[in-house]
Protein backbone atom coordinates (compact mmCIF):
# COMPACT_ATOMS: atom_id res chain seq x y z
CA UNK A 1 0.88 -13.32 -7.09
CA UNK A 2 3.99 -14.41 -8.98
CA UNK A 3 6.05 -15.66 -6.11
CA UNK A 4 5.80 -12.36 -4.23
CA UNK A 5 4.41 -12.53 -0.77
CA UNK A 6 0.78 -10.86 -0.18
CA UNK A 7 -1.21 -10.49 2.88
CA UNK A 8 -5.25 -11.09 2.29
CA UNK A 9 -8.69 -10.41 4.37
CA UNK A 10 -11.94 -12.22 2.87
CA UNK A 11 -9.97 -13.53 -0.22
CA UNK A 12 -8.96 -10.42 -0.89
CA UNK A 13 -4.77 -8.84 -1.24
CA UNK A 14 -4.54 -5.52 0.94
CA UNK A 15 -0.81 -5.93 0.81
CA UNK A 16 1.23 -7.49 -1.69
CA UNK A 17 5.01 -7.64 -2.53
CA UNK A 18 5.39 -5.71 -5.87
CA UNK A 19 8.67 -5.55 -7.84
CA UNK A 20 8.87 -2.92 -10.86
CA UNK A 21 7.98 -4.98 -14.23
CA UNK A 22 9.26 -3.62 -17.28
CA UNK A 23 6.76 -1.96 -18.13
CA UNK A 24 6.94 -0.34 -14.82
CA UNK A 25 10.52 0.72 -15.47
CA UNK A 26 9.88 2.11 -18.72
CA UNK A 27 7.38 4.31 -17.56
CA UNK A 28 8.96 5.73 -14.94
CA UNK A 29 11.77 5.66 -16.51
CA UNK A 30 14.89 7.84 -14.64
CA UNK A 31 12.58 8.24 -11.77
CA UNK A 32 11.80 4.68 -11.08
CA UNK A 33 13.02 4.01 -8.11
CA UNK A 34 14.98 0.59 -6.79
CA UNK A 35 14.63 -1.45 -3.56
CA UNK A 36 12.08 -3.31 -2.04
CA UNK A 37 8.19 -2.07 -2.89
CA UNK A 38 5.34 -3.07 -1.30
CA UNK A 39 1.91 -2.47 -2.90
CA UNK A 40 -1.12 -1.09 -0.19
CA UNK A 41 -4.93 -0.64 -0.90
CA UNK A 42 -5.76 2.57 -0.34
CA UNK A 43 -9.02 4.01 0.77
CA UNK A 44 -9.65 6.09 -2.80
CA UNK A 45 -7.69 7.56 -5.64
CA UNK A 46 -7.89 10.73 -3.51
CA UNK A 47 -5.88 9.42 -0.47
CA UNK A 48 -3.65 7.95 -2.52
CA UNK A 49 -2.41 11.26 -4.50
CA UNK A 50 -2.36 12.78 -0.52
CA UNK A 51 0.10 9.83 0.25
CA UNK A 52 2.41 11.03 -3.13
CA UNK A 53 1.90 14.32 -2.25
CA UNK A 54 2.48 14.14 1.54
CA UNK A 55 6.22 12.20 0.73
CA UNK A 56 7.18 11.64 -2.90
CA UNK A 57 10.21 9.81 -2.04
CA UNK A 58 8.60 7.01 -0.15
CA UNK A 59 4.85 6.86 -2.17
CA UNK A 60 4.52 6.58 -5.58
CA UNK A 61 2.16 5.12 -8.29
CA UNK A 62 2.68 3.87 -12.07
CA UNK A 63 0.61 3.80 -14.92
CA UNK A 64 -0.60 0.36 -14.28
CA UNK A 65 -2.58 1.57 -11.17
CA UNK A 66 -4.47 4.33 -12.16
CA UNK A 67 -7.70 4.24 -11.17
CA UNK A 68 -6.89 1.56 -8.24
CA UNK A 69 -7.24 2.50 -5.07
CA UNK A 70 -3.56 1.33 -4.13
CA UNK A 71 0.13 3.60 -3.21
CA UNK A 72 3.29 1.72 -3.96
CA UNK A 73 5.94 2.13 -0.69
CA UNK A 74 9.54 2.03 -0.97
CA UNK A 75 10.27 0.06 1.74
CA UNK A 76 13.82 1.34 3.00
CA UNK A 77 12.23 4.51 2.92
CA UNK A 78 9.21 4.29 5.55
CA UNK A 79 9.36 4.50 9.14
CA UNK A 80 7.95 1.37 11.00
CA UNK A 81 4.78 3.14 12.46
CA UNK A 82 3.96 5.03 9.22
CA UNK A 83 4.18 1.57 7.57
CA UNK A 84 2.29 -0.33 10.50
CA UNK A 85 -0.07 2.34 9.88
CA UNK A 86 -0.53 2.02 6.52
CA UNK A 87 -0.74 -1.80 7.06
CA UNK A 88 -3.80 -1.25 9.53
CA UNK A 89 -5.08 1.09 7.31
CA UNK A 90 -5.61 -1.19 4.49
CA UNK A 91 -6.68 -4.02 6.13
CA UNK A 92 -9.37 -2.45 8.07
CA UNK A 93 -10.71 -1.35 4.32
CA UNK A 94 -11.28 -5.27 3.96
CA UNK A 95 -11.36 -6.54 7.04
CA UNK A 96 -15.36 -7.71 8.38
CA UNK A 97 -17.33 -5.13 9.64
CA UNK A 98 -17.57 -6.24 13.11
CA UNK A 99 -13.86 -8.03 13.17
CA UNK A 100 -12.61 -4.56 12.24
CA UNK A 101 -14.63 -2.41 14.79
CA UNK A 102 -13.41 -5.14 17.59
CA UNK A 103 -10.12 -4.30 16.29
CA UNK A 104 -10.14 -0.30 16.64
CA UNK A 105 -12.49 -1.13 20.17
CA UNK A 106 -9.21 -2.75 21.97
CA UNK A 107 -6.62 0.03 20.03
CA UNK A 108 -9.13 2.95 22.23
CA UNK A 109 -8.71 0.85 25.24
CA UNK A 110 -4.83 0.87 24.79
């Protein structure tokens, strides 16, 4: 992406760095919001309006993702293990089948 910084399973971005474009900032207009953002997959359109729902002042979405499966995070605004959750979260969505399942295997054993 554009000089942001992304994370990727299988060739595929489950995290991304994502600044507010113009576009972005018109839309939201006197709610868009300013500091860091970082862009998450999301397991379906569903989850992500929970996430909004759940805490409007750290989720949010723009026009530019409807219908993607993906919640925009205000950085400064999440605690680190709702983040590292959210993190896991959308990387197990890509991750391999059995690589992910070896994953959640050793988090039981923890």
């Amino acid at each position: 992406m554009h000089g942001q910084m992304s994370w990727r399973v299988r060739d595929k971005m489950f995290v991304w760095e994502r600044p507010l474009r113009q576009s972005d900032l018109k839309a939201l207009g006197s709610e868009a919001p300013s500091g860091e953002i970082l862009g998450a997959r999301v397991e379906h359109e569903g989850a992500k309006l929970a996430l909004i729902e759940s805490d409007p002042d750290v989720y949010f979405t723009i026009p530019h993702f409807d219908g993607y499966s993906a919640i925009l995070v205000l950085l400064e605004r999440i605690g680190l293990e709702e983040l590292e959750e959210l993190i896991v979260e959308a990387w197990l969505l890509l991750a391999p089948k059995r690589l992910a399942s070896a994953y959640l295997a050793s988090q039981d054993q923890r």
